[in-house]
Structure formats: C-alpha cells, structure tokens
C-alpha atoms as a PDB file:
ATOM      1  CA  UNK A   1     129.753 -62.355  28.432  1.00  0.00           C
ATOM      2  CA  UNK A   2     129.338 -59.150  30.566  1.00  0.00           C
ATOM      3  CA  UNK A   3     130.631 -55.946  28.867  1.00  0.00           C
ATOM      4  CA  UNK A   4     133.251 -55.250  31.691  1.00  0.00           C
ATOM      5  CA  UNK A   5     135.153 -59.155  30.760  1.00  0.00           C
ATOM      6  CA  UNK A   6     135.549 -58.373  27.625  1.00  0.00           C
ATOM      7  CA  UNK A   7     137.959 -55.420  28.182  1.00  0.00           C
ATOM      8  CA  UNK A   8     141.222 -55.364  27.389  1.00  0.00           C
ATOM      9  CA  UNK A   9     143.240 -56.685  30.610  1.00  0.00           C
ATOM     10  CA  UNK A  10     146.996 -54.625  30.928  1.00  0.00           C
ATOM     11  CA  UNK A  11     150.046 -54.449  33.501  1.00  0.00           C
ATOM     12  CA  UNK A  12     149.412 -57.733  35.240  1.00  0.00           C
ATOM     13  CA  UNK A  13     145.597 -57.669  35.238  1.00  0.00           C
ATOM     14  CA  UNK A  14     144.448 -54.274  35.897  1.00  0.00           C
ATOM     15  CA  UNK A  15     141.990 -53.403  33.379  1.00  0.00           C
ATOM     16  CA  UNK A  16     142.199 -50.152  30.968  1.00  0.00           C
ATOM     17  CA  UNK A  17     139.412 -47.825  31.842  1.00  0.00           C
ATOM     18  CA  UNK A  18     139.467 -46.478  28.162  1.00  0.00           C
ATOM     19  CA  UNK A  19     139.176 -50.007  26.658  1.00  0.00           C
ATOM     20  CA  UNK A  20     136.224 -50.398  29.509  1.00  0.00           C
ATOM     21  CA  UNK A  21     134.848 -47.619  28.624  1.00  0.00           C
ATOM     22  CA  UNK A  22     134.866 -48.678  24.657  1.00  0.00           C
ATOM     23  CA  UNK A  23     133.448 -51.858  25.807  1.00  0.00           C
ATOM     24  CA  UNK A  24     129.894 -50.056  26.867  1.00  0.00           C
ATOM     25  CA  UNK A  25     130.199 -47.224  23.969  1.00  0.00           C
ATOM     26  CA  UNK A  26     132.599 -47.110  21.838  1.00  0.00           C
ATOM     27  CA  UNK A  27     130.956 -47.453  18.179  1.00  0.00           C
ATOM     28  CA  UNK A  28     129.601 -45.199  15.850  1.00  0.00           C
ATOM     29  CA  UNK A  29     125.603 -45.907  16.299  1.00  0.00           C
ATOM     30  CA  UNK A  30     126.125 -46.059  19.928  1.00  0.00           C
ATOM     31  CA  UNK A  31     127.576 -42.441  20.456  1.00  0.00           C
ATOM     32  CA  UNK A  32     125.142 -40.762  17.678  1.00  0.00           C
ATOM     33  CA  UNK A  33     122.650 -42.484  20.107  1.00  0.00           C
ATOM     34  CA  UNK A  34     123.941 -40.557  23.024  1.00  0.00           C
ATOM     35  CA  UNK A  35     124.707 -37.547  21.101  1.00  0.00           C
ATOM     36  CA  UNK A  36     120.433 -37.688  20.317  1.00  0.00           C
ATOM     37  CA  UNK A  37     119.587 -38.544  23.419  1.00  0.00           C
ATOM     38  CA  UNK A  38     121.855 -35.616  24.929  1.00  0.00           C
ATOM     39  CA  UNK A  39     119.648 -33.179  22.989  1.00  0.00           C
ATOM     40  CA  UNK A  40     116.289 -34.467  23.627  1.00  0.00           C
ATOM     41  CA  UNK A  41     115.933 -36.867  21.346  1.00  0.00           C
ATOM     42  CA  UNK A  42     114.103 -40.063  23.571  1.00  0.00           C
ATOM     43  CA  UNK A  43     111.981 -42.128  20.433  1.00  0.00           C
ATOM     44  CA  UNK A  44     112.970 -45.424  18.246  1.00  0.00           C
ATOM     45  CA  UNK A  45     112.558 -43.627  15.064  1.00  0.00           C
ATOM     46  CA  UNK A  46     113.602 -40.121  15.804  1.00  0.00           C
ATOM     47  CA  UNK A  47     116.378 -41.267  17.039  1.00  0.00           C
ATOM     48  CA  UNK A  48     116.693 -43.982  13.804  1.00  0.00           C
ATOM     49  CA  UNK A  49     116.270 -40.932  11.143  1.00  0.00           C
ATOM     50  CA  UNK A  50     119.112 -39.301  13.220  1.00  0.00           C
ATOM     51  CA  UNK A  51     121.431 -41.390  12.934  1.00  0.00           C
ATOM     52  CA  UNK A  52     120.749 -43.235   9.502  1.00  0.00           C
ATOM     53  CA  UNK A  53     121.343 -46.144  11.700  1.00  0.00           C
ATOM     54  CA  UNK A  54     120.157 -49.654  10.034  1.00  0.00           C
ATOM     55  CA  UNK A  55     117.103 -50.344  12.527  1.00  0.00           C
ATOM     56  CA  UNK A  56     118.430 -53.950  13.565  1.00  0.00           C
ATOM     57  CA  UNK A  57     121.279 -52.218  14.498  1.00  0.00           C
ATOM     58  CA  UNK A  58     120.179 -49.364  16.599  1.00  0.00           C
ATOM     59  CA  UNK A  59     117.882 -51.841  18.308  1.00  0.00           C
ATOM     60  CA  UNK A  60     121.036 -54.040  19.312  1.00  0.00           C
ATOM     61  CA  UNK A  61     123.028 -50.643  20.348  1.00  0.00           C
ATOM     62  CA  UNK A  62     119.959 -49.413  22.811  1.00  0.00           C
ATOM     63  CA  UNK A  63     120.108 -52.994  24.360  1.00  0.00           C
ATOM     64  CA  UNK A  64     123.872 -52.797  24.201  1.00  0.00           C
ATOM     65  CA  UNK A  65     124.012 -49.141  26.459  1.00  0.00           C
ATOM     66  CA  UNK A  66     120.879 -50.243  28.166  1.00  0.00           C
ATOM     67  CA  UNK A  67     122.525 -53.291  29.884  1.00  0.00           C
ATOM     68  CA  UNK A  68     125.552 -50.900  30.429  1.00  0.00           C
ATOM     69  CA  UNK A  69     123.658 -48.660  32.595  1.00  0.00           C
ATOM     70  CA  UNK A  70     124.052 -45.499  30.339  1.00  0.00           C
ATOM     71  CA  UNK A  71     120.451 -45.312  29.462  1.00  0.00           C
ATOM     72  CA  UNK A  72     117.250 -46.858  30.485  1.00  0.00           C
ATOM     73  CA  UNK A  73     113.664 -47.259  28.647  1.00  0.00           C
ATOM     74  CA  UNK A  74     111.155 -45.631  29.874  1.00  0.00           C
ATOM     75  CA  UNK A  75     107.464 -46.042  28.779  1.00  0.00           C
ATOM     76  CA  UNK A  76     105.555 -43.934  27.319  1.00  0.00           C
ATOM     77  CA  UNK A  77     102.237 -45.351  25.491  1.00  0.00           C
ATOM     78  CA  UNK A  78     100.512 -48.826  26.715  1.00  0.00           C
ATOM     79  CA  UNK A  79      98.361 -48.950  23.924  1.00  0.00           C
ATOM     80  CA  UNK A  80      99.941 -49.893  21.529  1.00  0.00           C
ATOM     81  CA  UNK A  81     103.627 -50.078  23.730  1.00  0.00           C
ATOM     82  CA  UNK A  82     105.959 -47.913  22.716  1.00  0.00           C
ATOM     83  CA  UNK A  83     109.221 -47.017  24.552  1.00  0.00           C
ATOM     84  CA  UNK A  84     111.930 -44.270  25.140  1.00  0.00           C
ATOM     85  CA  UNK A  85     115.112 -43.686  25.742  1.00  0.00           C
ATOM     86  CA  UNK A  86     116.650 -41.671  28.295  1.00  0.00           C
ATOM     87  CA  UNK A  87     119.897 -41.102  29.938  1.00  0.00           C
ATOM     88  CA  UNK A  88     120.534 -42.126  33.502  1.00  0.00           C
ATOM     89  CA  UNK A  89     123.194 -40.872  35.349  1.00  0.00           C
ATOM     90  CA  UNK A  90     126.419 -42.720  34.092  1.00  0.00           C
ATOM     91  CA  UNK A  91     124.659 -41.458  30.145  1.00  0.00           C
ATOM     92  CA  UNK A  92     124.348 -37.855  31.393  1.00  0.00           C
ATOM     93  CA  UNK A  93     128.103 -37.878  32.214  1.00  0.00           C
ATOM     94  CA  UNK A  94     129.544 -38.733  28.868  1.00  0.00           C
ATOM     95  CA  UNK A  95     128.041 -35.342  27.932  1.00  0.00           C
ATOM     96  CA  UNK A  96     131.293 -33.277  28.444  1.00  0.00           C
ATOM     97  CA  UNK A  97     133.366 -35.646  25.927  1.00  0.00           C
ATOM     98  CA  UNK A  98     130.799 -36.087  23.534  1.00  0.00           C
ATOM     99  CA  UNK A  99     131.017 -32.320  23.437  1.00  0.00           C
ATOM    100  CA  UNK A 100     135.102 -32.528  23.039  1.00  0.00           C
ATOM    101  CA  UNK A 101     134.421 -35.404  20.581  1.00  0.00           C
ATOM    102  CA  UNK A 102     132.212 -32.891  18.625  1.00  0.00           C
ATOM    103  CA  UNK A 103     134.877 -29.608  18.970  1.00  0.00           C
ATOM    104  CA  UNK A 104     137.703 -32.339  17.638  1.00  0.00           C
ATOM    105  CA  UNK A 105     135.987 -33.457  14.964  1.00  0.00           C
ATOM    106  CA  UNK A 106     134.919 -29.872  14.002  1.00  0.00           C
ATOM    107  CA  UNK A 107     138.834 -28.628  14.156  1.00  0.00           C
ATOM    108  CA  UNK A 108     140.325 -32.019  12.373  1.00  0.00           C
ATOM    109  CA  UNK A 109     137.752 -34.525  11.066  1.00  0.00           C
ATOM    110  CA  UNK A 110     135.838 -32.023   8.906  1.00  0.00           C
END
C-alpha cells in the first residue's frame, strides 16, 4: 500500500493534506529523524544515539521517509558500505514546523 492510499479520505473523497502529511511523517522516531537530520546529523548510529530509537525501528522509519521522498541515502564508504541520510527537497521544507513543533513544545509540553 502506497503512503498517499492510506490517508484519511473526507468531504466526498478529497483527501486531508494533514492526515497525508501524517501518513509520510507523523510518528515520534520519524520527526526526531528529521529534527537530526535538520542539524547535520546524516549517520545510522548518530542519528540512533539521538533519538534512543530501538534500531529495528529507526531502520523501518528511514525506509518509511525514504520511499516518501523526504530524504534519500546517500553513500558514503564502499568498503565496508555504509550509508547516510540526507534531506531532499520535500525534507528540507518541514524545517519551518519542526521549528514551531519545537517553540510549542517548549511553551506547553515542557
């Protein structure tokens, strides 16, 4: 199943862009991944210690955004292969509400 069928459908079949959008990130792991990744954090287990993320987990959120389009893998080491993880374009524009996420949570979460 892609990630854009399994959003909510509303008023006669138009989908809701903010259960779409929840669809490709809306968990925990996966927005402490783009949090890291939004301040330079790119590697498995820099991003893993981060987070505190289990590492089955955070393997299955990377794929997750990955297939989303909000960040891609790029190589960085052949021998032995190792990955990273960067942004792409779609990734780099969640930065502004992560950041609002972040100012809400410092003002009513904390």
């Amino acid at each position: 199943m892609s990630l854009k069928s399994k959003s909510i459908e509303i008023g006669g079949g138009r989908g809701c862009p903010i259960a779409a959008a929840l669809d490709v990130i809306g968990d925990r792991w996966s927005l402490l991944v783009l949090r890291d990744l939004s301040r330079g954090v790119h590697r498995f287990n820099d991003i893993q210690a981060n987070t505190g993320a289990p590492r089955d987990r955070l393997a299955s959120r990377l794929r997750e955004l990955e297939e989303g389009g909000v960040i891609a893998r790029r190589r960085y080491s052949e021998h032995p292969p190792r990955d990273e993880y960067i942004l792409t374009d779609a990734g780099r524009a969640i930065a502004p509400v992560l950041r609002e996420l972040e100012i809400w949570g410092e003002n009513h979460a904390l």
